[in-house]
PDB file of N, CA and C in Angstrom:
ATOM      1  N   UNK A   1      43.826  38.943 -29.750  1.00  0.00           N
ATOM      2  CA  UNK A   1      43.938  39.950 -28.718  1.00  0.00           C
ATOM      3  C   UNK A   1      42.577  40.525 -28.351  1.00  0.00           C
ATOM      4  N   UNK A   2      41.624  40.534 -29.606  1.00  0.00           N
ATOM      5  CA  UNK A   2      40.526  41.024 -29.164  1.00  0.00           C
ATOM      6  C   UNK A   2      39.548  39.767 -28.411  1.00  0.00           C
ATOM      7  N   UNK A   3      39.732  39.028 -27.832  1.00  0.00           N
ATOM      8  CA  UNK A   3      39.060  38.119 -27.528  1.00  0.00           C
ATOM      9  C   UNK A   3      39.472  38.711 -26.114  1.00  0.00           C
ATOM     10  N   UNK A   4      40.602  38.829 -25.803  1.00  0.00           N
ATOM     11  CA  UNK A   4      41.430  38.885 -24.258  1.00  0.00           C
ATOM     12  C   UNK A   4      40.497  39.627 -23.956  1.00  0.00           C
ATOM     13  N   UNK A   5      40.428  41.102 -24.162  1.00  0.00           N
ATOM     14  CA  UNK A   5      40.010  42.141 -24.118  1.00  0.00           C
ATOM     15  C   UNK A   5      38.812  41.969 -23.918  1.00  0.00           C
ATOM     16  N   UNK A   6      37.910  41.521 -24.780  1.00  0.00           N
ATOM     17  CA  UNK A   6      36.386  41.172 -24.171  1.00  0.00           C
ATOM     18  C   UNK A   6      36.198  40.041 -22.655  1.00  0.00           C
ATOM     19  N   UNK A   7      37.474  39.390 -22.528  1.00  0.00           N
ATOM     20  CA  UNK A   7      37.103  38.468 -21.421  1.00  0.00           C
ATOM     21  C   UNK A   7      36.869  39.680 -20.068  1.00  0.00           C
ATOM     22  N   UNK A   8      38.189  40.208 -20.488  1.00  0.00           N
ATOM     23  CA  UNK A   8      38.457  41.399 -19.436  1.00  0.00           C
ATOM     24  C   UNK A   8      37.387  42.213 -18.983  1.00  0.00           C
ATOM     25  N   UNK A   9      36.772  42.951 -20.409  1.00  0.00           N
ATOM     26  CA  UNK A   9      35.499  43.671 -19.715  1.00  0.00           C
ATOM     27  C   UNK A   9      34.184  42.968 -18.743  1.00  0.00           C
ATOM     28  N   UNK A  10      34.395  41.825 -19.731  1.00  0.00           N
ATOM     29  CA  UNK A  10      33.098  40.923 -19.046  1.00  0.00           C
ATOM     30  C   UNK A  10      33.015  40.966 -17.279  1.00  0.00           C
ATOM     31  N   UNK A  11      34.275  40.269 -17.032  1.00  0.00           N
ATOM     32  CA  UNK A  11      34.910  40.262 -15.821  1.00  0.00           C
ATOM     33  C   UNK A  11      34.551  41.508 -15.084  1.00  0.00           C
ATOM     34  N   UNK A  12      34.833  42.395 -15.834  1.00  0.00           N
ATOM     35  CA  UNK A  12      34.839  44.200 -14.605  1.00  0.00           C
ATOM     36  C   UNK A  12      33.625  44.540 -14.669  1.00  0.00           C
ATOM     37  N   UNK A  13      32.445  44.061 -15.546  1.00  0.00           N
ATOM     38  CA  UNK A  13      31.158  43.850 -15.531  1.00  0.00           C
ATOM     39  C   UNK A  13      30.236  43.084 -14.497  1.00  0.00           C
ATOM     40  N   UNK A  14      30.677  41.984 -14.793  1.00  0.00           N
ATOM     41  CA  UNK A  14      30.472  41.007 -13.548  1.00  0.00           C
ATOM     42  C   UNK A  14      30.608  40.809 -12.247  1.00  0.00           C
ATOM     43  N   UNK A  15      31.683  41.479 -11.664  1.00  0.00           N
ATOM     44  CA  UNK A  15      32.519  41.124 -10.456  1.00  0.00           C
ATOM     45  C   UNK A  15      31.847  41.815  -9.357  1.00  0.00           C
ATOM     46  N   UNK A  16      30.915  43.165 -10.074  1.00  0.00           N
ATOM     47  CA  UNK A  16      30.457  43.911  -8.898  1.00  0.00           C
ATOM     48  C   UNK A  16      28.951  43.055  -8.439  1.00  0.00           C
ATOM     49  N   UNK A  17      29.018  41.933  -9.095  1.00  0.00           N
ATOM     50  CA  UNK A  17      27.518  41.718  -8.593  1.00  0.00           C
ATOM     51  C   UNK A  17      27.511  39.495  -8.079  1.00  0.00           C
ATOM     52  N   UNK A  18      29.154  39.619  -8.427  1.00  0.00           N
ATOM     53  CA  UNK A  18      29.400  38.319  -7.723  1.00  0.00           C
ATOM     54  C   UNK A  18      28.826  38.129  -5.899  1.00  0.00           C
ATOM     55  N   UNK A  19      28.809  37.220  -5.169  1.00  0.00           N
ATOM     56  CA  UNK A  19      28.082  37.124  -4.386  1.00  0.00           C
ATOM     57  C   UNK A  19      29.380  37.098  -3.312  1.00  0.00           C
ATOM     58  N   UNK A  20      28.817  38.338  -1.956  1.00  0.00           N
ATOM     59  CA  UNK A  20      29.950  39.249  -1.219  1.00  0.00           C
ATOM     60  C   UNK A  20      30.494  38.092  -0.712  1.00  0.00           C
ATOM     61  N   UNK A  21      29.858  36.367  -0.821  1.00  0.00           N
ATOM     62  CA  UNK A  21      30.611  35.879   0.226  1.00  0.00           C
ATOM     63  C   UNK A  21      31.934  35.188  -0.223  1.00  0.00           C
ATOM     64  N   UNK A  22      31.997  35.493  -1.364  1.00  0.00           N
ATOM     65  CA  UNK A  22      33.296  35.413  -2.054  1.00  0.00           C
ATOM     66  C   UNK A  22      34.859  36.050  -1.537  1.00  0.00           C
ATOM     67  N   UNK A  23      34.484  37.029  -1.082  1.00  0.00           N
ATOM     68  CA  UNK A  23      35.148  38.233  -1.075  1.00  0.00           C
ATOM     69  C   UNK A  23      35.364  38.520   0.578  1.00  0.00           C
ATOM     70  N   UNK A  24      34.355  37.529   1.163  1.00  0.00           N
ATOM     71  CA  UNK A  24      34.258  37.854   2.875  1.00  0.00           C
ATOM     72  C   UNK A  24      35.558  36.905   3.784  1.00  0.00           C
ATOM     73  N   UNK A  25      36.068  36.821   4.533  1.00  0.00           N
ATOM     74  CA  UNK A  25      36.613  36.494   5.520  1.00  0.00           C
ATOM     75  C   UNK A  25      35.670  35.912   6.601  1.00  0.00           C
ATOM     76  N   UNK A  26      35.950  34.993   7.083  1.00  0.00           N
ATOM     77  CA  UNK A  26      35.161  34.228   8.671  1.00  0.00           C
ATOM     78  C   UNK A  26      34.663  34.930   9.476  1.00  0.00           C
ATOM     79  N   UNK A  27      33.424  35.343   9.634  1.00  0.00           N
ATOM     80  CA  UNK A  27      33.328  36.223  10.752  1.00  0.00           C
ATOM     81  C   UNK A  27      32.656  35.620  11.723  1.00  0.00           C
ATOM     82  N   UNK A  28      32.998  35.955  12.997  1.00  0.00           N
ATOM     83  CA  UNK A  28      32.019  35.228  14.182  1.00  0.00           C
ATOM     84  C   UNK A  28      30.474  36.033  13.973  1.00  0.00           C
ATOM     85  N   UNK A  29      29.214  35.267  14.263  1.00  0.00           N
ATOM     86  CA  UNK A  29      28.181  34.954  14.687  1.00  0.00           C
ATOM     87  C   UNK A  29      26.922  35.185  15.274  1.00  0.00           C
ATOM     88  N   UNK A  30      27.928  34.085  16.346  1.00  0.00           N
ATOM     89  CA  UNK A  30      27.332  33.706  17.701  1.00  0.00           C
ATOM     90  C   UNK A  30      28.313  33.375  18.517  1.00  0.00           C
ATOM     91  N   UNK A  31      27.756  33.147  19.692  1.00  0.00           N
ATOM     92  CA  UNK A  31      29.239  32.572  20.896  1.00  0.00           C
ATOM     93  C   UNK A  31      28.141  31.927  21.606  1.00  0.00           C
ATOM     94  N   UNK A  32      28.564  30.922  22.716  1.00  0.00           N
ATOM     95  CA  UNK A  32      28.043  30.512  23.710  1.00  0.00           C
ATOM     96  C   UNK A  32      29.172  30.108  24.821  1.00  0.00           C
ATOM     97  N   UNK A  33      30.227  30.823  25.700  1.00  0.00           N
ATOM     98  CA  UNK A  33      29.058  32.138  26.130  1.00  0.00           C
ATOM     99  C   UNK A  33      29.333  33.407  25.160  1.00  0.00           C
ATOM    100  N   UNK A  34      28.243  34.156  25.755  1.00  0.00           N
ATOM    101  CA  UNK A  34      28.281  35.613  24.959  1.00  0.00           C
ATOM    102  C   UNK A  34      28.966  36.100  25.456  1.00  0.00           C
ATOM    103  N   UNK A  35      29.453  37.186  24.570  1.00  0.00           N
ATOM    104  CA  UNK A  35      30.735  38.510  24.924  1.00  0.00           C
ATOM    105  C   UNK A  35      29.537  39.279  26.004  1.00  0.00           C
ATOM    106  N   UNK A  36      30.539  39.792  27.208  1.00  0.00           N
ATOM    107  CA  UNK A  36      29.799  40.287  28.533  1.00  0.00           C
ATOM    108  C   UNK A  36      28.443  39.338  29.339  1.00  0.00           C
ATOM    109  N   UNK A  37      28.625  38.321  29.076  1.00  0.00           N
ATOM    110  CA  UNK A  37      27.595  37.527  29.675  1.00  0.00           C
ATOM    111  C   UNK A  37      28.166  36.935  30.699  1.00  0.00           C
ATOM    112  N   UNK A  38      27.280  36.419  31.979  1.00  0.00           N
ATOM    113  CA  UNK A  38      27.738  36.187  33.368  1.00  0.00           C
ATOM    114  C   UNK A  38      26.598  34.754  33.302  1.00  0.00           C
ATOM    115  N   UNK A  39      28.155  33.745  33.383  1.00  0.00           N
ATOM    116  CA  UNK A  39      27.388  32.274  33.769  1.00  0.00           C
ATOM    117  C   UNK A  39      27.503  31.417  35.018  1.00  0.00           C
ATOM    118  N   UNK A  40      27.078  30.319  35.575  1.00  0.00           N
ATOM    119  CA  UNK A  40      26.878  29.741  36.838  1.00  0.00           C
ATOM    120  C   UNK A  40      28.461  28.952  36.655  1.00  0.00           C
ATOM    121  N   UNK A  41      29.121  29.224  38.076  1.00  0.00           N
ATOM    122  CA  UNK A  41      30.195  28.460  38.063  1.00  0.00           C
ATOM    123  C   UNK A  41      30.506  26.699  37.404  1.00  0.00           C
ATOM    124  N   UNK A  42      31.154  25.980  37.440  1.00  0.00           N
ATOM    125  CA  UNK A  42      31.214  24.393  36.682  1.00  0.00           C
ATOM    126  C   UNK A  42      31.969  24.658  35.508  1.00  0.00           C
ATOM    127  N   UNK A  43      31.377  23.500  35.236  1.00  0.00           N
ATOM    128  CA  UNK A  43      31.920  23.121  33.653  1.00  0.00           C
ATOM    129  C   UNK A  43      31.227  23.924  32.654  1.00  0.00           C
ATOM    130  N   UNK A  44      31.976  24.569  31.768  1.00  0.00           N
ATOM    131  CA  UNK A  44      31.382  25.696  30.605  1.00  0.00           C
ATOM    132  C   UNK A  44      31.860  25.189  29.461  1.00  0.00           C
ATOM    133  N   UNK A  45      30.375  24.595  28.637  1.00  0.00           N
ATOM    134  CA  UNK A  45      30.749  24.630  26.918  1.00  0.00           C
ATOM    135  C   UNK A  45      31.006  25.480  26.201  1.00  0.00           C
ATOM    136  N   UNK A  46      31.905  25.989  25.808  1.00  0.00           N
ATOM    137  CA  UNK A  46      32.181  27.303  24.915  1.00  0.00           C
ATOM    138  C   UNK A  46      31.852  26.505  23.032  1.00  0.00           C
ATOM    139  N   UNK A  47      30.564  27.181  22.561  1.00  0.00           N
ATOM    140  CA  UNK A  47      30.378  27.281  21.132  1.00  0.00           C
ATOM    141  C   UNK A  47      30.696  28.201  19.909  1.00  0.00           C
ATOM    142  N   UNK A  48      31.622  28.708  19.488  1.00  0.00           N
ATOM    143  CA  UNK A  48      31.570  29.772  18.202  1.00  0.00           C
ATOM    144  C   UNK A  48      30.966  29.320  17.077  1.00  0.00           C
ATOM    145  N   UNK A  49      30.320  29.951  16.577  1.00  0.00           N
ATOM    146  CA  UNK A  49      29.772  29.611  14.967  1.00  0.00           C
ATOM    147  C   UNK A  49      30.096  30.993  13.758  1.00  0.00           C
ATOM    148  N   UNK A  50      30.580  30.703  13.228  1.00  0.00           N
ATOM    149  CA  UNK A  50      31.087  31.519  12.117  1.00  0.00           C
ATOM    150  C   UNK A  50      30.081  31.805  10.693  1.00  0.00           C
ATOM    151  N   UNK A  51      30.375  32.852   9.746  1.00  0.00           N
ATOM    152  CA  UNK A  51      29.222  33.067   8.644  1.00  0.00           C
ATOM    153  C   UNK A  51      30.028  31.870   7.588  1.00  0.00           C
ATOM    154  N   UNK A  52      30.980  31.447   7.708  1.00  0.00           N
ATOM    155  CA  UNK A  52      31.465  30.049   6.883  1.00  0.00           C
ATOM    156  C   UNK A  52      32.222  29.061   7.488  1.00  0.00           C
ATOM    157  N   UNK A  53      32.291  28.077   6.187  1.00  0.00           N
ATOM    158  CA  UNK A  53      33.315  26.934   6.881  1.00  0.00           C
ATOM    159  C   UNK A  53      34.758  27.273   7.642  1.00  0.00           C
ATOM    160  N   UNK A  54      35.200  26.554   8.447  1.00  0.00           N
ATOM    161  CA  UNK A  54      36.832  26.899   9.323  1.00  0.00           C
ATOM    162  C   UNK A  54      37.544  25.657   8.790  1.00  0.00           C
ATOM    163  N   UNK A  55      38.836  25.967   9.186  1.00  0.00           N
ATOM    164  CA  UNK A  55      39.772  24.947   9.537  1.00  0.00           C
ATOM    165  C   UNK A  55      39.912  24.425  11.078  1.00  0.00           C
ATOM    166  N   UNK A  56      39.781  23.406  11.183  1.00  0.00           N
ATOM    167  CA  UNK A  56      39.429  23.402  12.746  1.00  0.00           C
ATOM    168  C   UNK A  56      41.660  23.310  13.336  1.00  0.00           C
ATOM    169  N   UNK A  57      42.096  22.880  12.160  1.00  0.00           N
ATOM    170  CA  UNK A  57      43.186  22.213  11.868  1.00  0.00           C
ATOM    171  C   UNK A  57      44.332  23.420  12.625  1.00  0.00           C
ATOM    172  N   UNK A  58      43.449  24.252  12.255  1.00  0.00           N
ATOM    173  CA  UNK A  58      44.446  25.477  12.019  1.00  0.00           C
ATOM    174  C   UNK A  58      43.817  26.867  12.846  1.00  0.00           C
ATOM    175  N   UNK A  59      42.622  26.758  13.592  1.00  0.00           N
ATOM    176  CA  UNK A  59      42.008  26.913  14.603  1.00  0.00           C
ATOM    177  C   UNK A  59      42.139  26.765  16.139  1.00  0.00           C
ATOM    178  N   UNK A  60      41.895  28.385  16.778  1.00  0.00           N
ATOM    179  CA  UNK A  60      42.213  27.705  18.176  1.00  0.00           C
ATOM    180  C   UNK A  60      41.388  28.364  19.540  1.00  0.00           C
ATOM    181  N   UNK A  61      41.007  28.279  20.355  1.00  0.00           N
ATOM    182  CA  UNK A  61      40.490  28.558  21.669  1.00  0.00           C
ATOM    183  C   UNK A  61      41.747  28.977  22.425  1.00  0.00           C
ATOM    184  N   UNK A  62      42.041  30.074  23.095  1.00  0.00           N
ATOM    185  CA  UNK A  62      43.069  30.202  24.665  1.00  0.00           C
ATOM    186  C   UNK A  62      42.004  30.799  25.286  1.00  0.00           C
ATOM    187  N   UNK A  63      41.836  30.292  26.580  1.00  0.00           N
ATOM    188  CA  UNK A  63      41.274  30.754  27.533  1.00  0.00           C
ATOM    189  C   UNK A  63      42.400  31.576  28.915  1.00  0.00           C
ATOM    190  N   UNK A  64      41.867  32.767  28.938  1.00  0.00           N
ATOM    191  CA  UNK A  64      42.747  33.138  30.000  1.00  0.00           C
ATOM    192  C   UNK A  64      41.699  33.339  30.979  1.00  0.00           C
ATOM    193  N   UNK A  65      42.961  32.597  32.208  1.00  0.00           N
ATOM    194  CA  UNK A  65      41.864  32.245  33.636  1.00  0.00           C
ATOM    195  C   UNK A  65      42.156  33.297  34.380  1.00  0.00           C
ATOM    196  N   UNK A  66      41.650  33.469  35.852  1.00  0.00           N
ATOM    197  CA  UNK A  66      41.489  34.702  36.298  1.00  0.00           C
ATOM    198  C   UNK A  66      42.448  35.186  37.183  1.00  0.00           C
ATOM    199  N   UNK A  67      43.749  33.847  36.862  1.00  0.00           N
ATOM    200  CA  UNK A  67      44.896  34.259  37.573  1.00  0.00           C
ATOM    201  C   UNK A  67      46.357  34.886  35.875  1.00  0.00           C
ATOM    202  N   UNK A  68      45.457  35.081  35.093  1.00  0.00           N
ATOM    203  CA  UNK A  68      45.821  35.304  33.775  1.00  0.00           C
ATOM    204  C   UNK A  68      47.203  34.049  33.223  1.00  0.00           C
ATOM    205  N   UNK A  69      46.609  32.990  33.480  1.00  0.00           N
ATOM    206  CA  UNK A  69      47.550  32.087  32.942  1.00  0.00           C
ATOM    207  C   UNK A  69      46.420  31.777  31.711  1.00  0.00           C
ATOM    208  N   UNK A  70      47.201  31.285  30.734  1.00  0.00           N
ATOM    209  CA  UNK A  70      46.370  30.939  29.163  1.00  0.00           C
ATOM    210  C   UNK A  70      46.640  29.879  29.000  1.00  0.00           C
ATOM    211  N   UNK A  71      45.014  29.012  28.832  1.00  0.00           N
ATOM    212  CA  UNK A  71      45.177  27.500  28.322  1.00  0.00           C
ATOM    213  C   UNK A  71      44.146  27.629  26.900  1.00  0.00           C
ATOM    214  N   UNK A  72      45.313  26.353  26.095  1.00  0.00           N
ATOM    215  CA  UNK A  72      44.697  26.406  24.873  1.00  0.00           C
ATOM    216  C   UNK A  72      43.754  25.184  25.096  1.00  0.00           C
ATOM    217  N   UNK A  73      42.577  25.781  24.588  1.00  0.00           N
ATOM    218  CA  UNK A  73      41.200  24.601  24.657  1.00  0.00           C
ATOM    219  C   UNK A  73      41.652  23.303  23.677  1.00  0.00           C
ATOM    220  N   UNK A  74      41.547  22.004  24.145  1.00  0.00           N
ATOM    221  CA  UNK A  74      41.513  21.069  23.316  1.00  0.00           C
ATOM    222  C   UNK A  74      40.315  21.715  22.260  1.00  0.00           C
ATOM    223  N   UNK A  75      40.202  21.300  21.168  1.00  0.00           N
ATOM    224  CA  UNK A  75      38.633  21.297  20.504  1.00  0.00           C
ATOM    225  C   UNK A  75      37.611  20.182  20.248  1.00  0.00           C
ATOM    226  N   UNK A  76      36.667  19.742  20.051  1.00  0.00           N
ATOM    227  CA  UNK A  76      35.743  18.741  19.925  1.00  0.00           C
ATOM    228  C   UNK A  76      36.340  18.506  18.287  1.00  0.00           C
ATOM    229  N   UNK A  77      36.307  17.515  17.785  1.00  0.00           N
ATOM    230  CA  UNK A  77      36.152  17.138  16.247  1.00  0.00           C
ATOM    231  C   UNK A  77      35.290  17.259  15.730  1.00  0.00           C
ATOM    232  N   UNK A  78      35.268  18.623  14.950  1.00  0.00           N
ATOM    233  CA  UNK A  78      33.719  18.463  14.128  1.00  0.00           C
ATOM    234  C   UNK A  78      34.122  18.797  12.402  1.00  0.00           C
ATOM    235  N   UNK A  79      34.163  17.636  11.479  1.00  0.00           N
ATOM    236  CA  UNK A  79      34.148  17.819  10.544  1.00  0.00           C
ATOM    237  C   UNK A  79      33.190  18.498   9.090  1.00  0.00           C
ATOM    238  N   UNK A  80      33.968  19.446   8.429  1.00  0.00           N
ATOM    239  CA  UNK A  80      33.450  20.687   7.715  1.00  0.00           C
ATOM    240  C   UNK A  80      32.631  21.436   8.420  1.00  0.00           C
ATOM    241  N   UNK A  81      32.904  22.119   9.052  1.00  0.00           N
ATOM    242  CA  UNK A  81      31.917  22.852  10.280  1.00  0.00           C
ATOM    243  C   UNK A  81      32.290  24.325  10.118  1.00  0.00           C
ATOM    244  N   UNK A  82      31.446  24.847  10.489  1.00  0.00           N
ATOM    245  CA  UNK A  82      31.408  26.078  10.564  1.00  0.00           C
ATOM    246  C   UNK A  82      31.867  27.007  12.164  1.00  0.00           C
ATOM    247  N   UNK A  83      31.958  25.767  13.189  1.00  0.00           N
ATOM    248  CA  UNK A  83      31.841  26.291  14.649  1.00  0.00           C
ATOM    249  C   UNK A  83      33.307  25.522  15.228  1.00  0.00           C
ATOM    250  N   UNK A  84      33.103  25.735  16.636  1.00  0.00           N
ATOM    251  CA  UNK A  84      34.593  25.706  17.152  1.00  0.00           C
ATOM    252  C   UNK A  84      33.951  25.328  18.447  1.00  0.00           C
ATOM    253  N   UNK A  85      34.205  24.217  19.335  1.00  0.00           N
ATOM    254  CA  UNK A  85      33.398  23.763  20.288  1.00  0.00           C
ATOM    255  C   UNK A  85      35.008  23.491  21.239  1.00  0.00           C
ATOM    256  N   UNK A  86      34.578  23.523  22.350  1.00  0.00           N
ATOM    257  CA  UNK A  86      35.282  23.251  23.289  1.00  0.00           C
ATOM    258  C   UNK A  86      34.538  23.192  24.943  1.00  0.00           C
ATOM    259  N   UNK A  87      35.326  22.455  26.131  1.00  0.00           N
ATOM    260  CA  UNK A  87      34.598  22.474  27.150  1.00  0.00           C
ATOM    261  C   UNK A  87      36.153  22.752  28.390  1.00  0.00           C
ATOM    262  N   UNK A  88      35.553  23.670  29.338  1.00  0.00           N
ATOM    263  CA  UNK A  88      36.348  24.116  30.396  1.00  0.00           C
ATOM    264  C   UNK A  88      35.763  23.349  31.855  1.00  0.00           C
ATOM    265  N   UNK A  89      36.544  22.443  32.498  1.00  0.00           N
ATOM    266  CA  UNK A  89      36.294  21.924  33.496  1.00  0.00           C
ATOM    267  C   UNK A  89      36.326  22.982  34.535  1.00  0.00           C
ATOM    268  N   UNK A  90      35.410  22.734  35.580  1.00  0.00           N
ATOM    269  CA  UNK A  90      35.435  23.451  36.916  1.00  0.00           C
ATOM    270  C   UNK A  90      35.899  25.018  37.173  1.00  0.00           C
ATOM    271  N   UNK A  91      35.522  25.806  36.049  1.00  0.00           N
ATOM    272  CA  UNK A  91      35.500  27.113  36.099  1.00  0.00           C
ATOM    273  C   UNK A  91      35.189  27.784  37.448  1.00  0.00           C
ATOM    274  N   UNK A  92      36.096  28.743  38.521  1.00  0.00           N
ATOM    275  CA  UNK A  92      35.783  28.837  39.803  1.00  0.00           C
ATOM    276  C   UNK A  92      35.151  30.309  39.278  1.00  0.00           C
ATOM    277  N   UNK A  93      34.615  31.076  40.431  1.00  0.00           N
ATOM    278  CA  UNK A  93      33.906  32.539  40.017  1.00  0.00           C
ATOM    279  C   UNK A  93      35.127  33.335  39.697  1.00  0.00           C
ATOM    280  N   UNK A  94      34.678  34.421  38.554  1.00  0.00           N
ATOM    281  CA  UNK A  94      35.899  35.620  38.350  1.00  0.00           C
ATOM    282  C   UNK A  94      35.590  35.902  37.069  1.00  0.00           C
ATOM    283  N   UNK A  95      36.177  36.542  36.199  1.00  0.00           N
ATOM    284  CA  UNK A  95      36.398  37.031  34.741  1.00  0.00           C
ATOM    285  C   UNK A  95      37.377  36.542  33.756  1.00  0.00           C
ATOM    286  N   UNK A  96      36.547  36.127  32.616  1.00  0.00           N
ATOM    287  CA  UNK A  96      37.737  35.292  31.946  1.00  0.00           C
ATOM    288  C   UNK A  96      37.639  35.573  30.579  1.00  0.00           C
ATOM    289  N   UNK A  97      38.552  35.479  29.674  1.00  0.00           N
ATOM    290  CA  UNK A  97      39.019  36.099  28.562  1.00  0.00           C
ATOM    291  C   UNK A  97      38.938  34.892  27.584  1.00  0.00           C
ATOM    292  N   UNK A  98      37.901  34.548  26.406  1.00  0.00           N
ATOM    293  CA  UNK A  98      38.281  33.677  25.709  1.00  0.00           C
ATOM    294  C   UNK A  98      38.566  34.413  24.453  1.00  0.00           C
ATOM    295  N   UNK A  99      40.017  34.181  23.923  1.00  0.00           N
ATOM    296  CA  UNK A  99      40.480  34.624  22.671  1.00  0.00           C
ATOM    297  C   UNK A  99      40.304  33.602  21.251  1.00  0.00           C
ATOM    298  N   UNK A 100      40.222  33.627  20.323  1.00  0.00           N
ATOM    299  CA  UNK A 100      39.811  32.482  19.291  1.00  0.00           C
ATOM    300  C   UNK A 100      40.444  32.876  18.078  1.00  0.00           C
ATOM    301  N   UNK A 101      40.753  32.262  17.265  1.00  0.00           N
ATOM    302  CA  UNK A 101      41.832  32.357  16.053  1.00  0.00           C
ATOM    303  C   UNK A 101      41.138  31.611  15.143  1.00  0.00           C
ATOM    304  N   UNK A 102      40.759  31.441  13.897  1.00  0.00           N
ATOM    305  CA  UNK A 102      40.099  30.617  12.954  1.00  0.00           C
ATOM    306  C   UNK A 102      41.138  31.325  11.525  1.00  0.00           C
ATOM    307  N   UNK A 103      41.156  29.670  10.993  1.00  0.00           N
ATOM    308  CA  UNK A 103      41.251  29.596   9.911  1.00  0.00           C
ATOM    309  C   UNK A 103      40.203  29.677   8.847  1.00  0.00           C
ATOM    310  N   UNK A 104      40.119  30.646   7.887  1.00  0.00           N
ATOM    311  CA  UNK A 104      38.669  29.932   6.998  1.00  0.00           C
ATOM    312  C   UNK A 104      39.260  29.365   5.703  1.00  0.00           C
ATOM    313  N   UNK A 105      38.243  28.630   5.386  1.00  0.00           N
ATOM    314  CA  UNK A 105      38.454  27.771   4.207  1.00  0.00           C
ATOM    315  C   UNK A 105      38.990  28.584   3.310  1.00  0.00           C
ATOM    316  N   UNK A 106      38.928  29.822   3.037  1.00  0.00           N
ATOM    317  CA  UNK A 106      39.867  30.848   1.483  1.00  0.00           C
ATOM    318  C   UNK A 106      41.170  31.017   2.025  1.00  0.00           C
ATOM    319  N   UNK A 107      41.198  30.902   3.073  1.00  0.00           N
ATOM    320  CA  UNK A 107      42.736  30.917   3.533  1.00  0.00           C
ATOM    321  C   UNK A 107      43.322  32.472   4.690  1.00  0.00           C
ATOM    322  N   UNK A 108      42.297  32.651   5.125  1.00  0.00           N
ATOM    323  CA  UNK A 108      42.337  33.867   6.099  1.00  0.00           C
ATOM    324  C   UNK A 108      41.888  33.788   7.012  1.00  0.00           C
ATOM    325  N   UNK A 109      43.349  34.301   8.233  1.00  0.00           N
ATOM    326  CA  UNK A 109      43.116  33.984   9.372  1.00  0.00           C
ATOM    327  C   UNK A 109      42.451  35.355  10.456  1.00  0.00           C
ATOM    328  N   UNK A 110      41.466  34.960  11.123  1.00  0.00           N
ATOM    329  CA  UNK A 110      40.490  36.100  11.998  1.00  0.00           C
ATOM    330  C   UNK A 110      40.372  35.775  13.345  1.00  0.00           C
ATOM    331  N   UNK A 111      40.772  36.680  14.241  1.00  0.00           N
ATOM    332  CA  UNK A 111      41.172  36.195  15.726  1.00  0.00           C
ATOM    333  C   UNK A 111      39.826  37.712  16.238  1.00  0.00           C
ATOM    334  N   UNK A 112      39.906  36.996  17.716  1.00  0.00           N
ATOM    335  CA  UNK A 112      38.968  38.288  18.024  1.00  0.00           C
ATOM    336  C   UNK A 112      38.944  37.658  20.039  1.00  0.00           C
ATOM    337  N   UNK A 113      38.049  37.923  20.902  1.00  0.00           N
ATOM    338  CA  UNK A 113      37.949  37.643  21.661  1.00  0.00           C
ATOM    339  C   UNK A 113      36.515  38.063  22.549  1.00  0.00           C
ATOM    340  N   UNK A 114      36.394  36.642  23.775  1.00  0.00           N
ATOM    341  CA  UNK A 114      34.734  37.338  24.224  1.00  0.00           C
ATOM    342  C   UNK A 114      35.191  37.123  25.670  1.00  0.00           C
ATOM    343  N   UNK A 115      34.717  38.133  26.308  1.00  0.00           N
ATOM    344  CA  UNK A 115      34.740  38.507  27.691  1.00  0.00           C
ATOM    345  C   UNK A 115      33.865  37.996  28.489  1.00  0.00           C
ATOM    346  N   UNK A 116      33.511  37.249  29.554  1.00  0.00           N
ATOM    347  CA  UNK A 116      32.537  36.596  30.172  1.00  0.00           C
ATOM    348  C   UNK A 116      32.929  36.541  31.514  1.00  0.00           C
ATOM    349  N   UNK A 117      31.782  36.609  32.381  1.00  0.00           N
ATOM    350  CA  UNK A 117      32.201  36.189  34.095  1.00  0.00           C
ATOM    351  C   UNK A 117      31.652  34.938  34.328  1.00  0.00           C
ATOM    352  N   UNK A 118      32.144  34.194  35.316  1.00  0.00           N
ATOM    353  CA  UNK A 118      31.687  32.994  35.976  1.00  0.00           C
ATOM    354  C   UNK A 118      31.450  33.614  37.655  1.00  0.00           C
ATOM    355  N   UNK A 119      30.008  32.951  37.364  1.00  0.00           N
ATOM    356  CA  UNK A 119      29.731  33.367  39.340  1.00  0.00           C
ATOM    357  C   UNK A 119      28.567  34.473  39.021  1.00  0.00           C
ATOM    358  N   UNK A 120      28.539  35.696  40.299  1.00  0.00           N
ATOM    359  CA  UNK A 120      27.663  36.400  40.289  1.00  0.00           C
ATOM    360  C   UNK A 120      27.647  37.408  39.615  1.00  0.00           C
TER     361      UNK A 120
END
């Protein structure tokens, strides 16, 4: 019993100085585009990159267009990755809503969204 007991303290010793990314959830980054950023009408690569690995599996892009209908982005295949790639054909001018959902590798899911205009 006294063995348990020492594992235990060790543990409540230790734990405060384990490394936070243990303990962290997926967080976004970067984006391309950026949240409030205004890009040239066309085709738009949308990039997320996260502070860890995703599930791309279990991962997702909706784009809402500026007649507020929501399409879910195919994604690019990128294996053990940290980012979430996708591409929007022929974006016309207006304001558009990309929402994003990630799985991370510990098993927690983090959604969030970036606001962007196309046009002027």
């Amino acid at each position: 019993m006294q063995l348990k007991s020492l594992f235990v303290c060790m543990a409540c010793v230790i734990a405060p100085f384990a490394p936070a990314r243990c303990f962290a959830h997926a967080s976004l980054v970067a984006s391309s585009p950026q949240d409030a950023a205004t890009i040239p009408s066309g085709r738009v690569e949308m990039e997320l990159r996260f502070n860890s690995r995703i599930d791309p599996k279990l991962s997702r892009l909706t784009l809402v267009m500026v007649d507020n209908q929501r399409v879910i982005e195919p994604l690019e295949t990128i294996p053990a990755s940290d980012a979430l790639k996708a591409k929007a054909p022929n974006l016309s001018d207006g304001s558009y809503t990309l929402h994003w959902q990630i799985m991370s590798v510990d098993g927690h899911l983090t959604q969030g969204k970036i606001n962007f205009r196309v046009g002027r």
